[in-house]
Protein backbone atom coordinates (compact mmCIF):
# COMPACT_ATOMS: atom_id res chain seq x y z
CA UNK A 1 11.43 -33.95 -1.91
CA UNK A 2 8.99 -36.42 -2.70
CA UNK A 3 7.48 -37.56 -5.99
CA UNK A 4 4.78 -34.52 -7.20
CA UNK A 5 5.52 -32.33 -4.43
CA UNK A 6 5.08 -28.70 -5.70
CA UNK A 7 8.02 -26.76 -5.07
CA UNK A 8 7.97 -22.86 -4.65
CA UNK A 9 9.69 -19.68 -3.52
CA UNK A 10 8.97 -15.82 -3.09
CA UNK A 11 8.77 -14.00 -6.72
CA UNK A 12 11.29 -11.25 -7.71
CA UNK A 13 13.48 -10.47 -5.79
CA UNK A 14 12.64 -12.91 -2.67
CA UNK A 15 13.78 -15.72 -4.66
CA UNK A 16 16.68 -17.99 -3.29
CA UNK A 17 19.23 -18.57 -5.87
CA UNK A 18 21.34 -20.88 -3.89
CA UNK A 19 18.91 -23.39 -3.79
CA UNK A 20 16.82 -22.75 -6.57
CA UNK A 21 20.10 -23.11 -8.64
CA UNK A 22 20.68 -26.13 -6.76
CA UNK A 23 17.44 -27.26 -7.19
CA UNK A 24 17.95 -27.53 -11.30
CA UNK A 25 21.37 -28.88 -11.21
CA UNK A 26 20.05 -31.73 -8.65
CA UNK A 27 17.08 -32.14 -10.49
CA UNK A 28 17.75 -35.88 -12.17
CA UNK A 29 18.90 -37.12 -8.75
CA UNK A 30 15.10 -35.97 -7.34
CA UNK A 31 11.61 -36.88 -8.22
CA UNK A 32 9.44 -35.63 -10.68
CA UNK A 33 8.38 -32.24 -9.44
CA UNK A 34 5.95 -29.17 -10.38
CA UNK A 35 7.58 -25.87 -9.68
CA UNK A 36 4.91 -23.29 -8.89
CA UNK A 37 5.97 -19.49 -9.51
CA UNK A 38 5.45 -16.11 -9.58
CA UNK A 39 7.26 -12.87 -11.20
CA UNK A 40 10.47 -14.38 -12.26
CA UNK A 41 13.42 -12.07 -12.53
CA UNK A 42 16.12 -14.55 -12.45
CA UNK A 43 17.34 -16.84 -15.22
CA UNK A 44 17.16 -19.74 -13.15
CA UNK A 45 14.49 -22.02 -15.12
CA UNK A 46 14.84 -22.59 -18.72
CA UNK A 47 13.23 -24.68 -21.17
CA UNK A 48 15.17 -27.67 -21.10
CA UNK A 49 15.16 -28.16 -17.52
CA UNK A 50 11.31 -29.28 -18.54
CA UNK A 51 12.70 -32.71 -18.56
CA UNK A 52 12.33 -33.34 -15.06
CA UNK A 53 9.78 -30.15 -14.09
CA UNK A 54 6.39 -28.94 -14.61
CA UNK A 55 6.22 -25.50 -14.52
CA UNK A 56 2.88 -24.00 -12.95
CA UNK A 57 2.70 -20.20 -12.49
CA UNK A 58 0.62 -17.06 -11.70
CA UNK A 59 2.78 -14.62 -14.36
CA UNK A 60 4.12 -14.80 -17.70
CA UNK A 61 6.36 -11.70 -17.65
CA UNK A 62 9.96 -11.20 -16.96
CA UNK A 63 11.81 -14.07 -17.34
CA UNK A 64 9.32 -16.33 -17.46
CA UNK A 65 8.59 -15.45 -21.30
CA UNK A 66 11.22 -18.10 -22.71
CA UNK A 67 8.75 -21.12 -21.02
CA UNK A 68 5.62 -19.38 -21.85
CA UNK A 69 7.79 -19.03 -26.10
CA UNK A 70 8.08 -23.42 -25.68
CA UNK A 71 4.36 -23.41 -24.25
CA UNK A 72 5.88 -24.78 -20.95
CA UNK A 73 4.11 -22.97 -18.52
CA UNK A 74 0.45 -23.75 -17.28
CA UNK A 75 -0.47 -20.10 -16.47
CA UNK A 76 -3.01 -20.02 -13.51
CA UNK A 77 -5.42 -16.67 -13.69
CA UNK A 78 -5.87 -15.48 -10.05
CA UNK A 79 -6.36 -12.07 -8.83
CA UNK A 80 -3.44 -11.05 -5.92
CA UNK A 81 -5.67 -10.73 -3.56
CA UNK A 82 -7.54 -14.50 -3.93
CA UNK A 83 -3.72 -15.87 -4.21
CA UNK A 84 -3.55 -16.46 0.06
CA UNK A 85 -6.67 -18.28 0.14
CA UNK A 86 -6.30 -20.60 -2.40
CA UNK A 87 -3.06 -21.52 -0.92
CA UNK A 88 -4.23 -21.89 2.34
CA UNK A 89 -6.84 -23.96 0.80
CA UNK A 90 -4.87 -26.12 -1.02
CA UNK A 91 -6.53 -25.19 -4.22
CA UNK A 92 -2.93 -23.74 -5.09
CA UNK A 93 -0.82 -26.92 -3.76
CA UNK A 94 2.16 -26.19 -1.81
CA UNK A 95 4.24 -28.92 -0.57
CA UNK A 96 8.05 -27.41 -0.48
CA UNK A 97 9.11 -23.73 0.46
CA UNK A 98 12.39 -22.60 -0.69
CA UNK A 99 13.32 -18.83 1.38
CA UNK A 100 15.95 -16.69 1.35
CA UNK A 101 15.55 -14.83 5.10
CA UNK A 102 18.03 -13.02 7.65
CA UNK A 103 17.63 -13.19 11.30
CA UNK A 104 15.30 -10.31 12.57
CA UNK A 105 16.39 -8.61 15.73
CA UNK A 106 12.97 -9.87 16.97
CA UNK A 107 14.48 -12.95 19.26
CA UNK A 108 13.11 -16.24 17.49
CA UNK A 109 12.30 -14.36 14.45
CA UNK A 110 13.90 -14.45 10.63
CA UNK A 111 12.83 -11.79 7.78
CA UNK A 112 11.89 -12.68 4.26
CA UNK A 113 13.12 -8.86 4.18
CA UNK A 114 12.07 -8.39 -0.03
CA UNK A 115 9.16 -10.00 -0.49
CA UNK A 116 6.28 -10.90 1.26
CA UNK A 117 3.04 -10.39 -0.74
CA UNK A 118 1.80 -14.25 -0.03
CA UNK A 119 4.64 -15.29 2.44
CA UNK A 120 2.40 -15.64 5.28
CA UNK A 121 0.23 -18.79 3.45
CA UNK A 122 3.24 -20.32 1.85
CA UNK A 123 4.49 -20.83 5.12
CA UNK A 124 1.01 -22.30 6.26
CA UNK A 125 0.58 -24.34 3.74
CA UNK A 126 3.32 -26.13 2.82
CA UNK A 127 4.82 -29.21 4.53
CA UNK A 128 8.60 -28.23 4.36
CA UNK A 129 10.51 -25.33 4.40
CA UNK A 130 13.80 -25.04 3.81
CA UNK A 131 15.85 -21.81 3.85
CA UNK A 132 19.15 -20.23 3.39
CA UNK A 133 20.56 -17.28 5.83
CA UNK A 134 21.37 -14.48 3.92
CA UNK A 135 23.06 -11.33 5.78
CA UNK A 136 22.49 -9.06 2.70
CA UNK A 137 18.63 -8.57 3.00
CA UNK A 138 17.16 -5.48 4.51
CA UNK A 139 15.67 -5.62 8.45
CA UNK A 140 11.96 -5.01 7.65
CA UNK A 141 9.03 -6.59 9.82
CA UNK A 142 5.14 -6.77 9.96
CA UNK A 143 4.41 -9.78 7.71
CA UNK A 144 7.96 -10.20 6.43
CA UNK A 145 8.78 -11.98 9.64
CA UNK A 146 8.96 -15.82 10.02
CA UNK A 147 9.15 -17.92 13.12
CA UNK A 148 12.08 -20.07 13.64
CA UNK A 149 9.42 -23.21 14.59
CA UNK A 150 8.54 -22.42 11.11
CA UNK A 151 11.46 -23.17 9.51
CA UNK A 152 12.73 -27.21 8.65
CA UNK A 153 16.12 -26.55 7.04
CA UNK A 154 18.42 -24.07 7.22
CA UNK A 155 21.62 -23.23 5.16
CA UNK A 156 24.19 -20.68 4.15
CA UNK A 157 23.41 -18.65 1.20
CA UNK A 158 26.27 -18.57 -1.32
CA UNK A 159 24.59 -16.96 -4.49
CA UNK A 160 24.14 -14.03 -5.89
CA UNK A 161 21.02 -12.07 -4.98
CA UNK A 162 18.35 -11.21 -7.41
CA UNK A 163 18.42 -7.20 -7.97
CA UNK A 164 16.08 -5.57 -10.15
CA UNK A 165 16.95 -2.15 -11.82
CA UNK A 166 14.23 0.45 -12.64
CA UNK A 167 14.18 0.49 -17.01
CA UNK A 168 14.80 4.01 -18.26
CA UNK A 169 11.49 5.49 -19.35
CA UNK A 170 10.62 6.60 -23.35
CA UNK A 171 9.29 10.45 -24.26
CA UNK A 172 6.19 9.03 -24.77
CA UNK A 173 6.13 7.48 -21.37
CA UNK A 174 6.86 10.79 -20.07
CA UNK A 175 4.14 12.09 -22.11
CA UNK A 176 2.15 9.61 -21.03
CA UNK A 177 2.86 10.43 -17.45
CA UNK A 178 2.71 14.17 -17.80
CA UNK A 179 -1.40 13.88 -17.80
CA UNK A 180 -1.18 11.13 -15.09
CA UNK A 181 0.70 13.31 -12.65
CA UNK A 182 -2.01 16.20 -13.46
CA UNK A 183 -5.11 13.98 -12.31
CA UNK A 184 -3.16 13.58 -8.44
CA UNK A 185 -3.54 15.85 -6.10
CA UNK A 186 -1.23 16.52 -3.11
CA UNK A 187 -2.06 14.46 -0.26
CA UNK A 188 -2.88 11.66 -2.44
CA UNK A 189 -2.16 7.95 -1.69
CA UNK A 190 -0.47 6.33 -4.70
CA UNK A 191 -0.16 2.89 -5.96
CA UNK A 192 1.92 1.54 -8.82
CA UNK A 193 3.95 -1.26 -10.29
CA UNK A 194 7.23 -1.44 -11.62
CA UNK A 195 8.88 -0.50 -15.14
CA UNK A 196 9.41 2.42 -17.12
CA UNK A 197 6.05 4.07 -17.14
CA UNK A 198 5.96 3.79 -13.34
CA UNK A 199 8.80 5.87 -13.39
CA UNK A 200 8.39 7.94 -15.43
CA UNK A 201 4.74 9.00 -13.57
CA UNK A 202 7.05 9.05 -9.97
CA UNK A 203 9.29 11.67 -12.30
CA UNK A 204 6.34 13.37 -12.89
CA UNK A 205 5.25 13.48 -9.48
CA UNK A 206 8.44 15.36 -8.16
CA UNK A 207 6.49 18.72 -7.50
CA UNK A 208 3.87 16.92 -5.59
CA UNK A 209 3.40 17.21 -1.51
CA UNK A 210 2.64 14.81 1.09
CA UNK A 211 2.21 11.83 -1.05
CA UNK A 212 1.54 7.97 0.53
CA UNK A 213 2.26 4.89 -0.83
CA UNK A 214 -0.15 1.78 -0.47
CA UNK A 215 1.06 -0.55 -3.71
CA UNK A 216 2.01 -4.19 -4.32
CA UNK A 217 5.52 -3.83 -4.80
CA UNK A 218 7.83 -0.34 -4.91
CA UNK A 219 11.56 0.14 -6.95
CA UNK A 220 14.21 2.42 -6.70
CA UNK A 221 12.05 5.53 -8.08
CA UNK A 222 10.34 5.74 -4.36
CA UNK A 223 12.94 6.88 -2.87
CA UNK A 224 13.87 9.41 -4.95
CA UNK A 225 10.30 10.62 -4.23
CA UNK A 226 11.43 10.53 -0.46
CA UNK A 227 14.77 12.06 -1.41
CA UNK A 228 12.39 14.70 -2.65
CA UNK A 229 10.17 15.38 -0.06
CA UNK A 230 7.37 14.15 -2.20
CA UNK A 231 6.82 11.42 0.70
CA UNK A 232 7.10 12.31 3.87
CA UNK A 233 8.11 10.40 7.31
CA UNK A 234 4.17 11.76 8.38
CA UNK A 235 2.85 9.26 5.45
CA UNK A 236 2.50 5.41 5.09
CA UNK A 237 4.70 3.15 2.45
CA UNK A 238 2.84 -0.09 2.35
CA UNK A 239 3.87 -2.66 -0.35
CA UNK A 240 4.40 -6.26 -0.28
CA UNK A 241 7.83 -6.31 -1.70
CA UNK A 242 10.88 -4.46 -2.99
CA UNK A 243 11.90 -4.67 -6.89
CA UNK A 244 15.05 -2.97 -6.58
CA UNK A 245 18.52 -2.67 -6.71
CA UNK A 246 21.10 -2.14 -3.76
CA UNK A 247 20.13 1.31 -3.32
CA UNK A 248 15.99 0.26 -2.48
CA UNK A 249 17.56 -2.58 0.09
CA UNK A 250 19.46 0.09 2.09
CA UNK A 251 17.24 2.44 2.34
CA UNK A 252 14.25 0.04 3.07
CA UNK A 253 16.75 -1.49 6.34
CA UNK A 254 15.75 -0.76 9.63
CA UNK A 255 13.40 2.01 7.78
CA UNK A 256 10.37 2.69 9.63
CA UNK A 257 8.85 4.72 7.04
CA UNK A 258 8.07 1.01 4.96
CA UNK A 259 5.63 -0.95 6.12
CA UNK A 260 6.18 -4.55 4.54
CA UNK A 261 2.04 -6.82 4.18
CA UNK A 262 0.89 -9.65 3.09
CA UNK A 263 -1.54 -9.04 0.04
CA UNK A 264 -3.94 -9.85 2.23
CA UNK A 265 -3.91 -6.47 3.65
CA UNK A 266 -1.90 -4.96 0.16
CA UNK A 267 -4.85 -5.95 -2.11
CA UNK A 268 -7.70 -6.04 0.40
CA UNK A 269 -10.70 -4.27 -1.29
CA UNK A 270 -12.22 -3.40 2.53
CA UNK A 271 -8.55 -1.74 3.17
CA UNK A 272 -8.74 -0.35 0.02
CA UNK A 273 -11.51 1.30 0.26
CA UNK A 274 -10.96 2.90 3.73
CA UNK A 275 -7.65 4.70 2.35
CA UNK A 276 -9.33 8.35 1.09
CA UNK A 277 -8.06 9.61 -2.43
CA UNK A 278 -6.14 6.69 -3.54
CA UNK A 279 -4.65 6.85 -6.83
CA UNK A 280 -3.94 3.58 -8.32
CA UNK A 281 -2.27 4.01 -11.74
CA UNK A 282 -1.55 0.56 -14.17
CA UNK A 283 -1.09 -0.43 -17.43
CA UNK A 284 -2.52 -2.79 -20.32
CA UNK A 285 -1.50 -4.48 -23.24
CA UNK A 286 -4.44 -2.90 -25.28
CA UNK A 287 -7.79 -0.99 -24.31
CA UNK A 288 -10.97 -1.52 -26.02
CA UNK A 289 -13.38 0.88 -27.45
CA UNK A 290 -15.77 -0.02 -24.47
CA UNK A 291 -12.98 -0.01 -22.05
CA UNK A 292 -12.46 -3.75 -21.73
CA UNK A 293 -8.59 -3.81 -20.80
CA UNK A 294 -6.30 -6.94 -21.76
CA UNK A 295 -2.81 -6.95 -19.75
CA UNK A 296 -2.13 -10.61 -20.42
CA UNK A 297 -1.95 -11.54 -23.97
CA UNK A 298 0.04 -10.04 -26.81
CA UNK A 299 0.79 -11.42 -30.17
CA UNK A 300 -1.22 -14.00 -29.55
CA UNK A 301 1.23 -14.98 -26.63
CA UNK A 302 0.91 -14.82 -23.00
CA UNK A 303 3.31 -12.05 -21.46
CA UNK A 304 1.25 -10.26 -18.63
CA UNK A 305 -0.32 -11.58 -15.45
CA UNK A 306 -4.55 -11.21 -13.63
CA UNK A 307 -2.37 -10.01 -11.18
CA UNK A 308 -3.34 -7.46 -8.97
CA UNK A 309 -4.54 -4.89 -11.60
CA UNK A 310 -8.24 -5.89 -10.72
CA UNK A 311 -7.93 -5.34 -7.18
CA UNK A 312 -6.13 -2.12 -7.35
CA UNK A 313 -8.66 -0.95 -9.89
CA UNK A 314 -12.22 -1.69 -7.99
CA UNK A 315 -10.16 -0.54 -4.65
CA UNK A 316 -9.66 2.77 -5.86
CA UNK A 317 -12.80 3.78 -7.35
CA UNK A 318 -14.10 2.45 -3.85
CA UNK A 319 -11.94 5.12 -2.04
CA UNK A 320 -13.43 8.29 -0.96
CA UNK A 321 -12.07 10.74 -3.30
CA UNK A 322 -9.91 7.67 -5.50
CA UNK A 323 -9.58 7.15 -8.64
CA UNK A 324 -7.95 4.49 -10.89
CA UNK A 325 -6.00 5.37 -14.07
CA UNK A 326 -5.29 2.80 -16.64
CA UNK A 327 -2.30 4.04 -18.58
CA UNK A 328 -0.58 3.17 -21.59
CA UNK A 329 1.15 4.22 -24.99
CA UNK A 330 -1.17 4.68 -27.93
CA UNK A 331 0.71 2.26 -30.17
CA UNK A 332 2.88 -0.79 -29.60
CA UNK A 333 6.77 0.38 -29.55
CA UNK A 334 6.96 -0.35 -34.12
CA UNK A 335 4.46 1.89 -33.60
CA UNK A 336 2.31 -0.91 -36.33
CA UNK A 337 -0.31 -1.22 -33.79
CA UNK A 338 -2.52 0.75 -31.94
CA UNK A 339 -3.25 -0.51 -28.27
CA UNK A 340 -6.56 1.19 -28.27
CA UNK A 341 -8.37 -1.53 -30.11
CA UNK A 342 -12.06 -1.57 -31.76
CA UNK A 343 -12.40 -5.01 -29.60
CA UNK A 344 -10.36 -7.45 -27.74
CA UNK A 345 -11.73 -10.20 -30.26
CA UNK A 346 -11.30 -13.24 -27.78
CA UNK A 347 -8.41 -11.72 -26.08
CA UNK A 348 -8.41 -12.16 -22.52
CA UNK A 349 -10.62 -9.09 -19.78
CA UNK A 350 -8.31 -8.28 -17.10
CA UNK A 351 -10.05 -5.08 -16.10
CA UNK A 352 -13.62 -4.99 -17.41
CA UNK A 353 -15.30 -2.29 -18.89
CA UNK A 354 -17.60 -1.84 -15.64
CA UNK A 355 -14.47 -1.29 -13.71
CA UNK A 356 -12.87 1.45 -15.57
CA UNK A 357 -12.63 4.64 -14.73
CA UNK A 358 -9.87 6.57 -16.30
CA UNK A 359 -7.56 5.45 -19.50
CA UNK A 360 -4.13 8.31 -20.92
CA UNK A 361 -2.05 7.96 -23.39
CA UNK A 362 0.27 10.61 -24.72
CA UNK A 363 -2.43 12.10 -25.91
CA UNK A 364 -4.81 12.75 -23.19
CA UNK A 365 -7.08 11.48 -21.02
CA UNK A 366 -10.49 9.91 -21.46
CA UNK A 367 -12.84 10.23 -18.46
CA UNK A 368 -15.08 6.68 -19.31
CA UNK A 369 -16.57 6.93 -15.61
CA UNK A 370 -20.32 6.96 -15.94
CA UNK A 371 -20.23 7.19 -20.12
CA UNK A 372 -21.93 4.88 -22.41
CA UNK A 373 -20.74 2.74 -25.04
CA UNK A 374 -21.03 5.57 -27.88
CA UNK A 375 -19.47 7.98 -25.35
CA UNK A 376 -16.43 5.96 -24.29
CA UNK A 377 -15.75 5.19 -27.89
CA UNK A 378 -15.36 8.72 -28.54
CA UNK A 379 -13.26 9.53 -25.70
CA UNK A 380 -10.89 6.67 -26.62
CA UNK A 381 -10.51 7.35 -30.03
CA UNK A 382 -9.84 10.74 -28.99
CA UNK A 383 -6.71 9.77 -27.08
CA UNK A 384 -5.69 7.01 -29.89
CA UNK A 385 -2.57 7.76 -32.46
CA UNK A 386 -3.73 9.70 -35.28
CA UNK A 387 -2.63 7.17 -37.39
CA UNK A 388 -5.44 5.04 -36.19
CA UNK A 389 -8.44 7.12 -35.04
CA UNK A 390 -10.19 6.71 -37.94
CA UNK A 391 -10.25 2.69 -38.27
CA UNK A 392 -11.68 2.49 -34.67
CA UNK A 393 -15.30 1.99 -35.06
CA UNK A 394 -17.64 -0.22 -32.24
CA UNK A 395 -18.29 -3.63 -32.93
């Protein structure tokens, strides 16, 4: 480590706890350093251990909410899919990679076996990279592989690994899924992200046939939908990484059936667009009346993530025979606020309103695809709780 370097690792699952615990119990024998991160799921970094870190990041969910509570992390807005270039640029600084990888049974090869959305240009771009061996990650290939030339330090894992469990969904997720599942048709490529509304839509999906995956990350509720028969062998599972438990890890080992990329290919809007009737279904903090759609900000804090949203969104409407659905419960969980909003007042555009196409709640579906500002506004208030329909008026 040298003084400034910017450390990082893989987000979510991928991350290394052996030496990223290491890392904040040696940090006042090392250099100042900024720590540059993605979805955090462990409870590795904490407020305090600002004393000898900056924290730099791409996401303020998960556990990074208690630095983004103490204002300690400088959030940087980047679609997914820009995320590779900018590191290989060096407009994202990478000095230090910190990996948790098995040997592949590829001779001269490791796997990153979790998590590889922007593995590839980590591993470019930064001057060191250290890893630790860890036996318990899943075989998987394409761009989870890393060359052993590539690697500067290796170690023996001896930490737990990160494991992510899919949240039980709500009735009114389920409600809210119910009119998802009825806009996909069989055959349909699907793409979502994790948490309970996810699965609550792959519940609502267990009647459908012949469904693909193409999606930035996949839990436990996928295979249940292979369990199923809802996804066959005969179809593609893309994602970039695995937010699961034990269960997800097994069945993704040695599997065939998942095909582990790089966002590079995972968010590509020219692969995107060449995938017929993709179905890319996400979520937002709140929805204007126009069809602006924040998934960053709420209470005036910064819980959400650019993310991929964007690129998931523009890819879809770009398929032949796609669409994109943006759904979301009609209030906040107090059920004091209504997340379709007269206007996002300042708040931050995630999805803009020329990118929309489709917005559900529990109440229905508004079709804003083509509509003007009058006609959205209708549609949306249409879908909003009762208790609010009549306070939404266009600004």
């Amino acid at each position: 480590m040298r003084d400034g370097d910017v450390v990082t690792w893989l987000q979510g699952t991928g991350e290394p706890l052996g030496l990223t615990q290491r890392l904040v119990a040696q940090r006042h024998a090392l250099p100042p350093l900024e720590l540059f991160v993605g979805m955090l799921s462990s409870k590795t970094l904490k407020p305090e251990h600002a004393d000898r870190f900056r924290f730099r990041g791409l996401n303020g969910a998960g556990a990074a909410r208690t630095l983004t509570a103490a204002n300690l992390l400088d959030i940087v807005p980047a679609h997914v899919s820009a995320v590779p270039s900018l590191l290989r640029s060096r407009a994202i600084r990478v000095d230090v990679l910190l990996l948790r990888l098995r040997p592949h049974t590829r001779p001269g090869f490791y796997t990153a076996g979790v998590m590889v959305d922007f593995l590839p240009a980590m591993v470019q771009a930064a001057r060191c990279v250290i890893a630790e061996i860890d036996e318990r990650l899943p075989i998987t290939s394409q761009d989870a592989l890393v060359a052993a030339e590539d690697i500067d330090v290796l170690t023996e894992c001896d930490a737990d690994e990160v494991l992510i469990a899919d949240p039980e969904p709500t009735d009114i997720d389920m409600r809210v899924a119910a009119h998802v599942a009825g806009l996909i048709p069989d055959g349909a490529t699907i793409q979502l992200g994790v948490g309970a509304l996810p699965v609550a839509v792959c519940r609502a999906l267990e009647h459908h046939k012949n469904l693909g995956v193409h999606s930035g990350v996949i839990s436990d509720i996928i295979v249940d939908l292979v369990e199923k028969g809802v996804i066959t062998p005969a179809r593609r599972m893309v994602t970039g990484g695995l937010f699961g438990t034990r269960r997800l890890m097994n069945f993704a080992d040695g599997n065939d059936m998942i095909e582990m990329r790089s966002s590079d290919y995972t968010h590509n809007h020219q692969v995107l667009a060449r995938l017929p009737n993709l179905y890319s279904v996400n979520s937002g903090v709140e929805v204007d009346l126009t069809g602006n759609v924040n998934s960053e900000i709420a209470a005036g804090r910064y819980l959400g993530a650019v993310g991929g949203q964007a690129d998931f969104v523009r890819g879809a409407v770009a398929s032949p025979g796609g669409r994109s659905i943006m759904a979301l419960p009609s209030t906040t969980p107090d059920g004091k606020h209504s997340r379709i909003v007269a206007s996002l007042e300042g708040r931050p555009v995630t999805t803009t309103r020329a990118d929309i196409d489709i917005v559900a709640t529990e109440y229905g579906i508004a079709d804003l695809r083509g509509r003007s500002f009058g006609e959205r506004a209708e549609r949306l208030r249409a879908i909003a709780h009762p208790d609010f329909r009549d306070r939404l008026q266009l600004k």
